[in-house]
N, C-alpha and C. Protein backbone atom coordinates (compact mmCIF):
# COMPACT_ATOMS: atom_id res chain seq x y z
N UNK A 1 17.12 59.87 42.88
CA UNK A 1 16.35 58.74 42.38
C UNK A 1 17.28 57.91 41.47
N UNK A 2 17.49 57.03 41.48
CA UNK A 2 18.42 55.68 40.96
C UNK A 2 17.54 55.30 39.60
N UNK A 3 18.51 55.18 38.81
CA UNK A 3 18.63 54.91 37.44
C UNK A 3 18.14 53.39 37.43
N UNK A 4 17.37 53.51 36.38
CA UNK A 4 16.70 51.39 36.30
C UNK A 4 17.66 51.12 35.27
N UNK A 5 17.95 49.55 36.20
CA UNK A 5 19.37 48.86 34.86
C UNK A 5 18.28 47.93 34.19
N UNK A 6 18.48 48.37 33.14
CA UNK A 6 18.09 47.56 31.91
C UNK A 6 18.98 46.15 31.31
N UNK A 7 19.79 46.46 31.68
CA UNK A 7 21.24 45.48 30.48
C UNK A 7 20.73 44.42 30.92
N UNK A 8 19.89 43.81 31.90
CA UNK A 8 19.86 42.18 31.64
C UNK A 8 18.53 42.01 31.57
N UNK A 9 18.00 42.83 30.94
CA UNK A 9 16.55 42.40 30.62
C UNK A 9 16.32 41.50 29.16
N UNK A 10 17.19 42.16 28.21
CA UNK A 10 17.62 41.10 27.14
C UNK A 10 17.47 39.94 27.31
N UNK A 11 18.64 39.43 28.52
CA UNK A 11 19.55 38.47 28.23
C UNK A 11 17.79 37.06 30.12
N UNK A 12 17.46 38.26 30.14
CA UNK A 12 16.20 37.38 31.20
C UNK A 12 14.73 37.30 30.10
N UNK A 13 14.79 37.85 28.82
CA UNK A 13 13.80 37.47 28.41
C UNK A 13 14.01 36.26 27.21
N UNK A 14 14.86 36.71 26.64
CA UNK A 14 15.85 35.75 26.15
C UNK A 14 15.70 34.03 26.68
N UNK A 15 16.27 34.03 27.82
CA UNK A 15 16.43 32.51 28.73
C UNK A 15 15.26 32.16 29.34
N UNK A 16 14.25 33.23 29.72
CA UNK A 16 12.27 32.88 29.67
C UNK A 16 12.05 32.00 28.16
N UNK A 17 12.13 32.73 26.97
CA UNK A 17 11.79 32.46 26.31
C UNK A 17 12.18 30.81 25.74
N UNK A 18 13.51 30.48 26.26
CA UNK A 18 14.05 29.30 26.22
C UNK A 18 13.34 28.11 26.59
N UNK A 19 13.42 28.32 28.10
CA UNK A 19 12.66 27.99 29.00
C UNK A 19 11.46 27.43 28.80
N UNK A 20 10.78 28.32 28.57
CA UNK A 20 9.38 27.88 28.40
C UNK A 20 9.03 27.49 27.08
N UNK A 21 9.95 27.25 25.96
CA UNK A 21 10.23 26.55 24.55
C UNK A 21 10.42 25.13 25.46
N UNK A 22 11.64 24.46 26.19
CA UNK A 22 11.80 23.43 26.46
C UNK A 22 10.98 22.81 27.46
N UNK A 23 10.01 23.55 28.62
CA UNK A 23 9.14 22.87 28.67
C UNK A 23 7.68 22.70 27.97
N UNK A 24 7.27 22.94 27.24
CA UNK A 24 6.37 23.11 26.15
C UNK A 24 6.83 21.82 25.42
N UNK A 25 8.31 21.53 24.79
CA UNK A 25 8.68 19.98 24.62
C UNK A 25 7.66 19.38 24.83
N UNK A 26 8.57 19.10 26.17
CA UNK A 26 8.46 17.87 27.33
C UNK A 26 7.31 17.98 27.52
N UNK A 27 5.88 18.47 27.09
CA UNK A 27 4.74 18.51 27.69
C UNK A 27 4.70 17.72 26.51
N UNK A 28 4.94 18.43 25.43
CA UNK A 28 4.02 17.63 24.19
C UNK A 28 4.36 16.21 23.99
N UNK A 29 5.88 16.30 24.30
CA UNK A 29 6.71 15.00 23.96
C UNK A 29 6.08 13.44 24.75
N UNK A 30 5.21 13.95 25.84
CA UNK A 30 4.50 13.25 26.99
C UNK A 30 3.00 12.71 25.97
N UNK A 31 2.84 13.23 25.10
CA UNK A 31 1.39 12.79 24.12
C UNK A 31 1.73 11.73 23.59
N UNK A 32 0.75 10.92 23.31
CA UNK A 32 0.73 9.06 22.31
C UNK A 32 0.18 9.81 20.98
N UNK A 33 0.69 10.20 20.00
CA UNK A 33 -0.14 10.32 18.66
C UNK A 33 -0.41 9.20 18.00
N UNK A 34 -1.03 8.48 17.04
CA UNK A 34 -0.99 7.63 16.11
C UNK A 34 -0.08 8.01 14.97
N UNK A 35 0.59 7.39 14.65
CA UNK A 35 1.12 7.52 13.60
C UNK A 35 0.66 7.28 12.07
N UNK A 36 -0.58 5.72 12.04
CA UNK A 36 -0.58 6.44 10.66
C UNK A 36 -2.09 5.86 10.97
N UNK A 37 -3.09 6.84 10.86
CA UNK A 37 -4.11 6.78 11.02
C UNK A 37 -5.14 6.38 9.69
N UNK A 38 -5.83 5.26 9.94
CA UNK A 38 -6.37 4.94 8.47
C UNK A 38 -7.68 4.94 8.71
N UNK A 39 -8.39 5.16 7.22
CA UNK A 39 -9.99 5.19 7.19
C UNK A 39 -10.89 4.16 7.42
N UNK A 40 -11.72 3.83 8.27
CA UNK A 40 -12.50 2.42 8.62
C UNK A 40 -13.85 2.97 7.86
N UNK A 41 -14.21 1.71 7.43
CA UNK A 41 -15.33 1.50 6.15
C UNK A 41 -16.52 1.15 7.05
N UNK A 42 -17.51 2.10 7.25
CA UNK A 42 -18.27 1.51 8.22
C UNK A 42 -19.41 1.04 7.18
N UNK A 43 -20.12 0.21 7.43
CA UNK A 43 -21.41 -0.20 6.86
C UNK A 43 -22.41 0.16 7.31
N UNK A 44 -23.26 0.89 6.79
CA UNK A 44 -24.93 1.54 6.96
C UNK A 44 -25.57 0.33 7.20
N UNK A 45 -26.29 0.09 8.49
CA UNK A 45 -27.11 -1.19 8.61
C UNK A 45 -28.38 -0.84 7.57
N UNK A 46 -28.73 -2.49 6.87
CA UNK A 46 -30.15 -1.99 6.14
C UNK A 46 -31.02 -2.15 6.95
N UNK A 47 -31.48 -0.87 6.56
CA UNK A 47 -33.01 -0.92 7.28
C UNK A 47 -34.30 -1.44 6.30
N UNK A 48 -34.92 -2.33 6.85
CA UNK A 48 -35.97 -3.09 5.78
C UNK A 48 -37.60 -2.27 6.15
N UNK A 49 -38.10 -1.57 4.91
CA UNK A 49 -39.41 -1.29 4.79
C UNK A 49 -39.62 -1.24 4.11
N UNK A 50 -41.52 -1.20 5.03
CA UNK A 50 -42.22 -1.76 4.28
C UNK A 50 -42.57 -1.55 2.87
N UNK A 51 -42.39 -0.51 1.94
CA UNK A 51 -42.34 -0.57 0.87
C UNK A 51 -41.05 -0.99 -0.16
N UNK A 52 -40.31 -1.99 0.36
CA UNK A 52 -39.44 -2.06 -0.29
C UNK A 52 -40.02 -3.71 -0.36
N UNK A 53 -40.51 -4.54 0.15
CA UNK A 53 -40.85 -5.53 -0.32
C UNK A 53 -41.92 -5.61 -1.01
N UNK A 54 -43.14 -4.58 -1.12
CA UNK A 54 -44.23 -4.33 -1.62
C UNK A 54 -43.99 -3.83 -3.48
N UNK A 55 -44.72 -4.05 -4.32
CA UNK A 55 -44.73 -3.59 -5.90
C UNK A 55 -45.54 -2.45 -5.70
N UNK A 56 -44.91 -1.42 -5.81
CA UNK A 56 -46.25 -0.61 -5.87
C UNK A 56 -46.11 0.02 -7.19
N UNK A 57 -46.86 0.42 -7.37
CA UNK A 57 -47.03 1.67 -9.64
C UNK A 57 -47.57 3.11 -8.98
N UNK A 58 -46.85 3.75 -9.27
CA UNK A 58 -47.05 5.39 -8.97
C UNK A 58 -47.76 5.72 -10.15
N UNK A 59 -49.04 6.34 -10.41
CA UNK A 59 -49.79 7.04 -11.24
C UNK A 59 -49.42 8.49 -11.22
N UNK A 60 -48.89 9.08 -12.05
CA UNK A 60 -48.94 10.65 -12.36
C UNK A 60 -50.29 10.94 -13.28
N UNK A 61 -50.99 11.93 -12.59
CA UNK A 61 -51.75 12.34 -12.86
C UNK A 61 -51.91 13.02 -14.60
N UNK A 62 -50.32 13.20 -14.93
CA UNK A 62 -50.78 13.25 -16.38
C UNK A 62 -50.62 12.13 -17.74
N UNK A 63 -50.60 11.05 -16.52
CA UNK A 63 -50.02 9.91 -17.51
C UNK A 63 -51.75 9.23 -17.31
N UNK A 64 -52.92 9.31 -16.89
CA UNK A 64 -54.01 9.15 -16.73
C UNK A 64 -55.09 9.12 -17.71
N UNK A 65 -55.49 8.39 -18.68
CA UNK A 65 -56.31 8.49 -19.51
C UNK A 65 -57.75 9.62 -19.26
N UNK A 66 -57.52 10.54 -20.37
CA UNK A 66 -58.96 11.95 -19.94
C UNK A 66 -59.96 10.73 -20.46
């Protein structure tokens, strides 16, 4: 039974590992990022109700003459 050569398993995981570092690049290098991304101020539309044009007086019950 024949002996397993090892000696270039190093040097094949090694140049995988290369490998698939430089295309991993070129994948990313293929992306549009923004570069400087800024905060937009959005405005809350007003919403108009109906108690906001109305006067109204809130009575608490202990502000109520006994």
């Amino acid at each position: 039974m024949p002996q397993l050569d090892t000696s270039m398993w190093l040097t094949m995981i090694l140049s995988m590992f290369l490998v698939l570092f430089i295309i991993f690049q070129l994948k990313i290098s293929k992306h549009n990022f923004y570069h400087n991304p800024e905060l937009m101020m959005t405005k809350m539309p007003k919403q108009d109700t109906p108690w906001e044009t109305k006067w109204t007086k809130i009575y608490l019950p202990l502000l109520l003459p006994l």
